[in-house]
C-alpha atoms as a PDB file:
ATOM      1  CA  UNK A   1      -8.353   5.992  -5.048  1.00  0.00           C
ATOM      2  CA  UNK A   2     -12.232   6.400  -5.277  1.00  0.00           C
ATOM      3  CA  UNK A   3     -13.462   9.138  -3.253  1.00  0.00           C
ATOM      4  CA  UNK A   4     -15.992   6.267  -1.027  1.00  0.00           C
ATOM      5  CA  UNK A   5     -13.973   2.943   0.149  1.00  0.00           C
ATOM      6  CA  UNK A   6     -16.337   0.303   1.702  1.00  0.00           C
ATOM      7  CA  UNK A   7     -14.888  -2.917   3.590  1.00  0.00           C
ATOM      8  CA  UNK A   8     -17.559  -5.614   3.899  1.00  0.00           C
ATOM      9  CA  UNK A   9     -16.855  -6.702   7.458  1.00  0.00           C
ATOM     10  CA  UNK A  10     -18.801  -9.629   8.588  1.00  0.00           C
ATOM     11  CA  UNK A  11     -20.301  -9.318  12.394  1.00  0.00           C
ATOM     12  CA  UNK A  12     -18.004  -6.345  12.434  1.00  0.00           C
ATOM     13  CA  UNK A  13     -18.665  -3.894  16.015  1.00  0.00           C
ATOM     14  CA  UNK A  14     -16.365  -1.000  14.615  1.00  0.00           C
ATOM     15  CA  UNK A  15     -18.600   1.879  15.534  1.00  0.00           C
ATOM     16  CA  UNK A  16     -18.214   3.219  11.873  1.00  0.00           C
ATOM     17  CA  UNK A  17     -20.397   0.257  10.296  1.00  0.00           C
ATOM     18  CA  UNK A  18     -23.316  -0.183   9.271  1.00  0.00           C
ATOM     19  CA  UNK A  19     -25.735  -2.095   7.222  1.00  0.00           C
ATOM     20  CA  UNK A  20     -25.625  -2.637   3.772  1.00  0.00           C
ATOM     21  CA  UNK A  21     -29.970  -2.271   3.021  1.00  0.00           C
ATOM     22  CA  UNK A  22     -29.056  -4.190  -0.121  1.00  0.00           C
ATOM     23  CA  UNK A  23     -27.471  -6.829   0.552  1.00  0.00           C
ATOM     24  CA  UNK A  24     -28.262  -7.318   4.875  1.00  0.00           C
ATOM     25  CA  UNK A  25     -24.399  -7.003   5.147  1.00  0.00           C
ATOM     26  CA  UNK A  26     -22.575  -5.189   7.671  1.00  0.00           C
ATOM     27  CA  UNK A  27     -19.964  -2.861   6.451  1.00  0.00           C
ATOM     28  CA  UNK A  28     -17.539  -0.515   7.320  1.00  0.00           C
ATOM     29  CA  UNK A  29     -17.259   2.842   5.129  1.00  0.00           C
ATOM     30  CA  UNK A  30     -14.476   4.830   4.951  1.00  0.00           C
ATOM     31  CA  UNK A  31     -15.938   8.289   2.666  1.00  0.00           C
ATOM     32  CA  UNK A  32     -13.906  10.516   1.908  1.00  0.00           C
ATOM     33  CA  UNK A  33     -16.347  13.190   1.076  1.00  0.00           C
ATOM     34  CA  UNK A  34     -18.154  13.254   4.045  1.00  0.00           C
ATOM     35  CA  UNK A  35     -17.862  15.467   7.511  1.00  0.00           C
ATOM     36  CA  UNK A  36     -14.113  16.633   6.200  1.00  0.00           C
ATOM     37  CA  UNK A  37     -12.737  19.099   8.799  1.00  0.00           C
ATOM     38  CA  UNK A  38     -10.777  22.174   7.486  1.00  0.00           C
ATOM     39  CA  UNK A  39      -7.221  20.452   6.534  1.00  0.00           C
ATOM     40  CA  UNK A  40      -7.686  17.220   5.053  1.00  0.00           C
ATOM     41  CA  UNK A  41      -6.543  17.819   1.785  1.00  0.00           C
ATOM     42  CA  UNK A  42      -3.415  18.569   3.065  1.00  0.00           C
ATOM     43  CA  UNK A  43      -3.755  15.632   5.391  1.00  0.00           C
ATOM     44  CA  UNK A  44      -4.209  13.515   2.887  1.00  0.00           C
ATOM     45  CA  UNK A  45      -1.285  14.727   0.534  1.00  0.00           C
ATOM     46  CA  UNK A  46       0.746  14.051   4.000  1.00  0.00           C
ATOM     47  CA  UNK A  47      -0.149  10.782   4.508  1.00  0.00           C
ATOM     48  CA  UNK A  48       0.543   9.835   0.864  1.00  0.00           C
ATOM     49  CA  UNK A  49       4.007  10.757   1.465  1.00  0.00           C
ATOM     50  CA  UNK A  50       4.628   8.481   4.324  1.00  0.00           C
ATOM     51  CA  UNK A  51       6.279   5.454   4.268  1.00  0.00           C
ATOM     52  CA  UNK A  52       5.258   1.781   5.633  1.00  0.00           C
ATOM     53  CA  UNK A  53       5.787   1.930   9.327  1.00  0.00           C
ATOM     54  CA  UNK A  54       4.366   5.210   9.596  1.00  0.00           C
ATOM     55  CA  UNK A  55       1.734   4.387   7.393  1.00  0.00           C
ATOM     56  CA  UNK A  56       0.732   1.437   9.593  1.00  0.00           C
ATOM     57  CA  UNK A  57       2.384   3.884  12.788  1.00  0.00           C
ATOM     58  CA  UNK A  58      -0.916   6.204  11.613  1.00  0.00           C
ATOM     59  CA  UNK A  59      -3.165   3.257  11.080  1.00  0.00           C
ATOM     60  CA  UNK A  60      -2.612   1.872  14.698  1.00  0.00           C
ATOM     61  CA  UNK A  61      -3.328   5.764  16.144  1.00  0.00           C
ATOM     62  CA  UNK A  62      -6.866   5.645  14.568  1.00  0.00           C
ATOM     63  CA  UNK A  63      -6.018   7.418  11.445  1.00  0.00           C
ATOM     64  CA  UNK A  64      -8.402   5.094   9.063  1.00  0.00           C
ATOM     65  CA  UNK A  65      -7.170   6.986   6.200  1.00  0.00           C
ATOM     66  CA  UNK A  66      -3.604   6.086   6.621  1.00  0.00           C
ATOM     67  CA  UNK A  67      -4.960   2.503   5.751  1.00  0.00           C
ATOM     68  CA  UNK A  68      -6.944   4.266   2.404  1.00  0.00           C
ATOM     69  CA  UNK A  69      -3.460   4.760   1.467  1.00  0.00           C
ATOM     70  CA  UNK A  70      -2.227   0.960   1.680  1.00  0.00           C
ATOM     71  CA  UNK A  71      -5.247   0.263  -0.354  1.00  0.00           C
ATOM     72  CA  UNK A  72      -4.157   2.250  -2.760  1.00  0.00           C
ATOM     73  CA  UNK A  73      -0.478   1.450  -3.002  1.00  0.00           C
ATOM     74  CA  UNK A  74      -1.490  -2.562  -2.611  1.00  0.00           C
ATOM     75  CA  UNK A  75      -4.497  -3.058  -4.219  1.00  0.00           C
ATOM     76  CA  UNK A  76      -3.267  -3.572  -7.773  1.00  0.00           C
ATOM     77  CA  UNK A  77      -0.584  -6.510  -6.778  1.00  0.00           C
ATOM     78  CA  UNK A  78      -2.920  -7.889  -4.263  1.00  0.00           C
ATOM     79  CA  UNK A  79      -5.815  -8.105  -6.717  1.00  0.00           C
ATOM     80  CA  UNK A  80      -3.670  -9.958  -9.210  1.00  0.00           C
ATOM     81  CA  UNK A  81      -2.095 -12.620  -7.290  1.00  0.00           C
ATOM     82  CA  UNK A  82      -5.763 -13.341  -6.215  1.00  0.00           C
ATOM     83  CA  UNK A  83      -6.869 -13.027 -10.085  1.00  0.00           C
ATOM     84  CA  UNK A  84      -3.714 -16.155 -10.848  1.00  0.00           C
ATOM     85  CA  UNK A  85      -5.843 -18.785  -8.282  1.00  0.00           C
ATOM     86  CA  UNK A  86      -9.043 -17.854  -9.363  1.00  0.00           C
ATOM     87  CA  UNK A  87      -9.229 -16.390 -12.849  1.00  0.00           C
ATOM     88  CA  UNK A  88     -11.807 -14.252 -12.910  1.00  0.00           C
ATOM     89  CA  UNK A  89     -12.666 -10.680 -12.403  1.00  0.00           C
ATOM     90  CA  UNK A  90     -15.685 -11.128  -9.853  1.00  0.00           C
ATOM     91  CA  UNK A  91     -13.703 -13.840  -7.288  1.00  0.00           C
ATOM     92  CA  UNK A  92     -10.425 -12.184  -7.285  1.00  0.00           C
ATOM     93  CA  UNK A  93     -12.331  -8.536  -6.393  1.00  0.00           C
ATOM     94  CA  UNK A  94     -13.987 -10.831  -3.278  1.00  0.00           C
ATOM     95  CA  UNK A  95     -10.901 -12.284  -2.270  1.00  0.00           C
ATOM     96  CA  UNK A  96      -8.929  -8.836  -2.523  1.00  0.00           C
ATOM     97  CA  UNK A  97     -11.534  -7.473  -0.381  1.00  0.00           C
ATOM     98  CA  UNK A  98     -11.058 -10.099   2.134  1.00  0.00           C
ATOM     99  CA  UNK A  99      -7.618  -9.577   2.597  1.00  0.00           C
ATOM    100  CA  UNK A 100      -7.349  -6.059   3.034  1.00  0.00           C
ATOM    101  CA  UNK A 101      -9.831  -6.752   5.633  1.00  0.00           C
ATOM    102  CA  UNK A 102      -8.042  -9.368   7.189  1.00  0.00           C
ATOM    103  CA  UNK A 103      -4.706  -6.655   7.291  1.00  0.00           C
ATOM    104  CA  UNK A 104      -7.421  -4.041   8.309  1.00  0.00           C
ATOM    105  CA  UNK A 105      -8.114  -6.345  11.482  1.00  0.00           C
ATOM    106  CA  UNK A 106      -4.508  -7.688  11.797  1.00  0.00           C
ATOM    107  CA  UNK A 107      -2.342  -4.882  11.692  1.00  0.00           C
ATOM    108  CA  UNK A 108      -1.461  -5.218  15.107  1.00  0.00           C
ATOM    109  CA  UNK A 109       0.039  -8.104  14.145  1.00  0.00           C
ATOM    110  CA  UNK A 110       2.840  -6.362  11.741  1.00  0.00           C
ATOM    111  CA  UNK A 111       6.235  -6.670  13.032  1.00  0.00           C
ATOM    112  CA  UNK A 112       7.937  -4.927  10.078  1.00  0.00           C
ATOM    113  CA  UNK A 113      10.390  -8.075   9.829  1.00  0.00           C
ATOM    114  CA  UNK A 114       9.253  -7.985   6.191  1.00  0.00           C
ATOM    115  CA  UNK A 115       7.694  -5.507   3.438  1.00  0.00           C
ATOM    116  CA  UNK A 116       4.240  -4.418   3.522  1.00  0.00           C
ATOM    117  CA  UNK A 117       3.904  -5.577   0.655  1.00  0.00           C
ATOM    118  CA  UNK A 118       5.364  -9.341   1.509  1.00  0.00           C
ATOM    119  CA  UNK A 119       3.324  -9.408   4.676  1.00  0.00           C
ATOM    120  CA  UNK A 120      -0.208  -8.752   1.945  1.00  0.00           C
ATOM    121  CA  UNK A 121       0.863 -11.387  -0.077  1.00  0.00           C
ATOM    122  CA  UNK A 122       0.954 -14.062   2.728  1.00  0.00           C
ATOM    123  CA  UNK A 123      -2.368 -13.058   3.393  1.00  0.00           C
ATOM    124  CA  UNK A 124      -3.237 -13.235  -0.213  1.00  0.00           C
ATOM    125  CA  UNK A 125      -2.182 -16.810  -0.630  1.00  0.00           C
ATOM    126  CA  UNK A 126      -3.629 -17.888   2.282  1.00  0.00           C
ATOM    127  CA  UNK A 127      -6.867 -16.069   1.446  1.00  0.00           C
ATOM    128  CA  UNK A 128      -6.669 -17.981  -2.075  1.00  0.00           C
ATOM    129  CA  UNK A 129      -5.403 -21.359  -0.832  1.00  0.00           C
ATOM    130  CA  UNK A 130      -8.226 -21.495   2.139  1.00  0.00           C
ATOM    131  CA  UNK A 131     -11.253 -20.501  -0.320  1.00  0.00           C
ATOM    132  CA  UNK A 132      -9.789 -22.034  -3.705  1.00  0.00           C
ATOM    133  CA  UNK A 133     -10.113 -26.060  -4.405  1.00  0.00           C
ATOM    134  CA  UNK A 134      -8.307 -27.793  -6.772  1.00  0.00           C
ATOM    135  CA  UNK A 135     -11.741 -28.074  -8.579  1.00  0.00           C
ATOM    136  CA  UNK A 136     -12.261 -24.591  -8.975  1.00  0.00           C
ATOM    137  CA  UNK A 137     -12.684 -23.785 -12.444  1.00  0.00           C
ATOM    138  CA  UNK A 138     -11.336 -20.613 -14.443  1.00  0.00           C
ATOM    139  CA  UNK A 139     -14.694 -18.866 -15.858  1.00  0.00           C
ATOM    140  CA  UNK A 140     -12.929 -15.863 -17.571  1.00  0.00           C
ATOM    141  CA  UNK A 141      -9.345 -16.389 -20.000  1.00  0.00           C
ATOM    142  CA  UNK A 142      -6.532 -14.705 -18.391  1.00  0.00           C
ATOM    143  CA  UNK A 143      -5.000 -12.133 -21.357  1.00  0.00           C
ATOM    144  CA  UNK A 144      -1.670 -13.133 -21.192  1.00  0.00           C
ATOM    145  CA  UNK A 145      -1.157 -10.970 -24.743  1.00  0.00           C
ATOM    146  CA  UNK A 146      -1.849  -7.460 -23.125  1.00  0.00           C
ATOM    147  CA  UNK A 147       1.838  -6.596 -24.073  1.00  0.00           C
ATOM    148  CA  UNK A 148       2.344  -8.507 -26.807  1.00  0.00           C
ATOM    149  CA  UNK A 149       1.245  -7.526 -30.678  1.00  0.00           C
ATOM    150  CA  UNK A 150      -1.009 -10.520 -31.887  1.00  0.00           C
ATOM    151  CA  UNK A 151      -1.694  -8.414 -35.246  1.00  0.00           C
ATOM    152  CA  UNK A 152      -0.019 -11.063 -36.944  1.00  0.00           C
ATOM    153  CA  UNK A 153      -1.930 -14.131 -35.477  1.00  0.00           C
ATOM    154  CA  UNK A 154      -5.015 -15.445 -37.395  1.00  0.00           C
ATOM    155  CA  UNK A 155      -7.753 -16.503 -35.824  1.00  0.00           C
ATOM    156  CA  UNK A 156      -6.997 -20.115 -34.833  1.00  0.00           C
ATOM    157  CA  UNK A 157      -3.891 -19.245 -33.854  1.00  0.00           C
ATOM    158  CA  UNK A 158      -5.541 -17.132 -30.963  1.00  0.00           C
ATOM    159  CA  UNK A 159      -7.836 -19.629 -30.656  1.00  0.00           C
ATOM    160  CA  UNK A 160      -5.031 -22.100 -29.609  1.00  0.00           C
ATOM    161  CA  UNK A 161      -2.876 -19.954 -27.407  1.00  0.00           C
ATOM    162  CA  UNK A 162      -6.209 -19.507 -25.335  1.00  0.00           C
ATOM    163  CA  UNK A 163      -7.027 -23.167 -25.388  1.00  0.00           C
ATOM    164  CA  UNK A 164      -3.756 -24.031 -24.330  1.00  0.00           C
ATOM    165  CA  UNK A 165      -3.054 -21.074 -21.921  1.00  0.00           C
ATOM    166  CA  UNK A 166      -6.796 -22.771 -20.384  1.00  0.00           C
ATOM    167  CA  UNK A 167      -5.239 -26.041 -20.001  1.00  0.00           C
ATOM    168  CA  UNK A 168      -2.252 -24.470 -18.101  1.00  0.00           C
ATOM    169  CA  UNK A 169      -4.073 -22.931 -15.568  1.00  0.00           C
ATOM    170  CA  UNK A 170      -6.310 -25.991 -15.175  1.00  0.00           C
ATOM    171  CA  UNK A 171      -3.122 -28.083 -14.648  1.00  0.00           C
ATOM    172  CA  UNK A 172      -2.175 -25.337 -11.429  1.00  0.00           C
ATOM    173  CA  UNK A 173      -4.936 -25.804 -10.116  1.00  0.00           C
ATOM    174  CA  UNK A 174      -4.725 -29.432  -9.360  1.00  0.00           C
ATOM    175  CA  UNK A 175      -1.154 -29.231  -7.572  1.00  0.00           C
ATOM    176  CA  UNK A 176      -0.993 -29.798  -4.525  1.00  0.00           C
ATOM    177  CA  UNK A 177      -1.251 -25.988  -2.249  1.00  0.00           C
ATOM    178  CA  UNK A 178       1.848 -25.194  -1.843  1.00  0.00           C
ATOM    179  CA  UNK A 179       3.279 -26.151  -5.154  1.00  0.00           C
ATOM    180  CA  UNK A 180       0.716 -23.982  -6.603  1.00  0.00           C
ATOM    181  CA  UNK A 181       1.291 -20.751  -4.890  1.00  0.00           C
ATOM    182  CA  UNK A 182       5.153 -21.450  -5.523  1.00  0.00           C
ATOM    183  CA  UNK A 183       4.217 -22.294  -9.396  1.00  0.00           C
ATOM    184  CA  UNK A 184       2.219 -18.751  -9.802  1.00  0.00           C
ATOM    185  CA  UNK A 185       4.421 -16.629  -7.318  1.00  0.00           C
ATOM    186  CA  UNK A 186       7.427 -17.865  -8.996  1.00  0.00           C
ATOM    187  CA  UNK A 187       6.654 -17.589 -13.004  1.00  0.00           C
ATOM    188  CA  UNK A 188       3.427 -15.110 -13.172  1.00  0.00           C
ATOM    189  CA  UNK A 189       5.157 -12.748 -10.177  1.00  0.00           C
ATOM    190  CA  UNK A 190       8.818 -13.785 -11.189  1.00  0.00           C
ATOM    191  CA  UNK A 191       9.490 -13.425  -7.192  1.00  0.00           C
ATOM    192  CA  UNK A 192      13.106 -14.607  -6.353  1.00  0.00           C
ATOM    193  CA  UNK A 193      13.186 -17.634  -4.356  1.00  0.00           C
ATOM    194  CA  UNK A 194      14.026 -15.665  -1.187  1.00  0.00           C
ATOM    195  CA  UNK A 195      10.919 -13.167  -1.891  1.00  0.00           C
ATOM    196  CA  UNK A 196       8.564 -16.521  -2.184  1.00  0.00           C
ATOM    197  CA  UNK A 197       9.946 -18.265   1.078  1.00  0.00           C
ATOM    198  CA  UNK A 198       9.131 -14.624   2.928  1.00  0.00           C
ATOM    199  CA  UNK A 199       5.817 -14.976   1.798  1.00  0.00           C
ATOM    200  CA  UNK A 200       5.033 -18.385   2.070  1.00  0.00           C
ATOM    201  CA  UNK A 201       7.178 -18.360   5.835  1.00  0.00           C
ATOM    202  CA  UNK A 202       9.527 -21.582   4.381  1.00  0.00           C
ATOM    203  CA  UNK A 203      12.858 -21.845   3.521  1.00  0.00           C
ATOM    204  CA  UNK A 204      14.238 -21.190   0.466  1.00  0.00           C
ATOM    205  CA  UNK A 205      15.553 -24.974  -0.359  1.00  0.00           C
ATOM    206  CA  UNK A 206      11.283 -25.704   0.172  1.00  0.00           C
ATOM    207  CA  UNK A 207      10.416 -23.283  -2.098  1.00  0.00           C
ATOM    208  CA  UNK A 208      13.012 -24.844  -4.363  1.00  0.00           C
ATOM    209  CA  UNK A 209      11.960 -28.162  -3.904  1.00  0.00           C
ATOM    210  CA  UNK A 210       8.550 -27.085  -4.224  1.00  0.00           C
ATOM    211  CA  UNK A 211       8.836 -25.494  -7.820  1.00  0.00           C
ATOM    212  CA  UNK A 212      11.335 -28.767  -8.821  1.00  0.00           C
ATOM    213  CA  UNK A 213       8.005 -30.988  -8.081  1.00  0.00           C
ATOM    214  CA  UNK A 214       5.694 -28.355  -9.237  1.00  0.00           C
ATOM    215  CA  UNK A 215       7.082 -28.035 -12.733  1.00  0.00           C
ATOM    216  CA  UNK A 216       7.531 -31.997 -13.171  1.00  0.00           C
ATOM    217  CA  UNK A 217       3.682 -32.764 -11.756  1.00  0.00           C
ATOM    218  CA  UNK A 218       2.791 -30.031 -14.241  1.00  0.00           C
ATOM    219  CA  UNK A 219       4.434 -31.881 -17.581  1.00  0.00           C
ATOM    220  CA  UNK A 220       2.771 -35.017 -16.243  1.00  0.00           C
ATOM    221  CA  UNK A 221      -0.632 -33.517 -16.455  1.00  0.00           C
ATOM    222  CA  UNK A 222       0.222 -31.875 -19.499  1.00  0.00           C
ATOM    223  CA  UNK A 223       1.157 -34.747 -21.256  1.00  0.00           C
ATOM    224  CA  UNK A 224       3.279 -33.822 -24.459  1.00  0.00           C
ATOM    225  CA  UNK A 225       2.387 -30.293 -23.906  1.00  0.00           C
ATOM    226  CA  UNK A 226       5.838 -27.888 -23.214  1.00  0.00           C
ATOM    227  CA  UNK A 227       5.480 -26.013 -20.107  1.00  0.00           C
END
């Protein structure tokens, strides 16, 4: 992780913020270089070895740190879920950033009844279902090639992957909220049906049900198109 983590947290009283003289923002920085008593290091290498209840165990204690180290383990999974509502780079950073604040401030709240890592996606989705309409529209292509050779594509046959891959995506987002997140946690995240009703707090014949519905409005809006 970068050696400087900032957390823009809005009204925030945390004794460790401050304003941001840029922007008028307050925000709470976490920097890793600063005022480091004789130790960290191996402090750090400690906590990174932890698992997820004593991570958030640490967190709790006042060990801001411990939470660099969620970040770090999260961020990547959590930043693309975000990236499949909104498609773009400079939305799903914002969103990210608002729901590792949202654990930051909630971690009380953690029961360990489910992963970490379940528990960030329901705050993901929610993030993304809250702040993202059905009008929203995707500014940047997704590159759904990054693992696949296109050497042997011409041109226009890029041209109409991306075309089509657009029309997709614009499809999603006019389901209804909780067909979407089931659409994209189900067949960009492959989660099992189990894994989706954890994070969506359903059962798994909704999140069936759900997908069934999502996958038939999707054709419809589609047209001729293969899903």
């Amino acid at each position: 992780m970068a050696a400087s983590l900032t957390w823009t947290l809005p009204g925030s009283s945390d004794p460790a913020a401050g304003t941001d003289t840029a922007t008028g923002r307050t925000v709470l920085r976490r920097d890793a270089e600063a005022d480091r008593p004789p130790g960290t290091v191996a402090a750090e290498v400690a906590l990174a070895e932890l698992g997820e209840s004593a991570l958030v165990q640490a967190c709790l204690a006042g060990r801001a740190d411990a939470f660099d180290v969620i970040v770090e383990r999260h961020r990547r999974s959590v930043y693309q879920v975000c990236y499949r509502f909104v498609g773009n780079h400079e939305d799903a950073s914002d969103l990210s950033q608002d729901v590792f604040l949202r654990a930051y401030r909630g971690l009380r709240n953690f029961r360990g009844q489910s992963s970490l890592a379940t528990w960030l996606y329901r705050i993901g989705v929610n993030v993304c279902l809250n702040r993202v309409g059905a009008k929203t529209l995707v500014r940047e292509p997704i590159d759904e090639r990054q693992h696949i050779d296109t050497r042997s594509e011409s041109p226009s046959e890029r041209l109409l992957k991306e075309e089509r891959a657009l029309r997709v995506r614009t499809a999603i987002a006019l389901l209804p909220r909780k067909q979407r997140a089931t659409l994209i946690l189900r067949m960009y995240h492959e989660m099992s049906h189990q894994e989706i009703a954890d994070v969506l707090g359903s059962s798994v014949g909704a999140v069936k049900a759900n997908f069934f519905h999502a996958l038939g409005k999707l054709k419809k809006l589609l047209g001729d198109e293969q899903c």
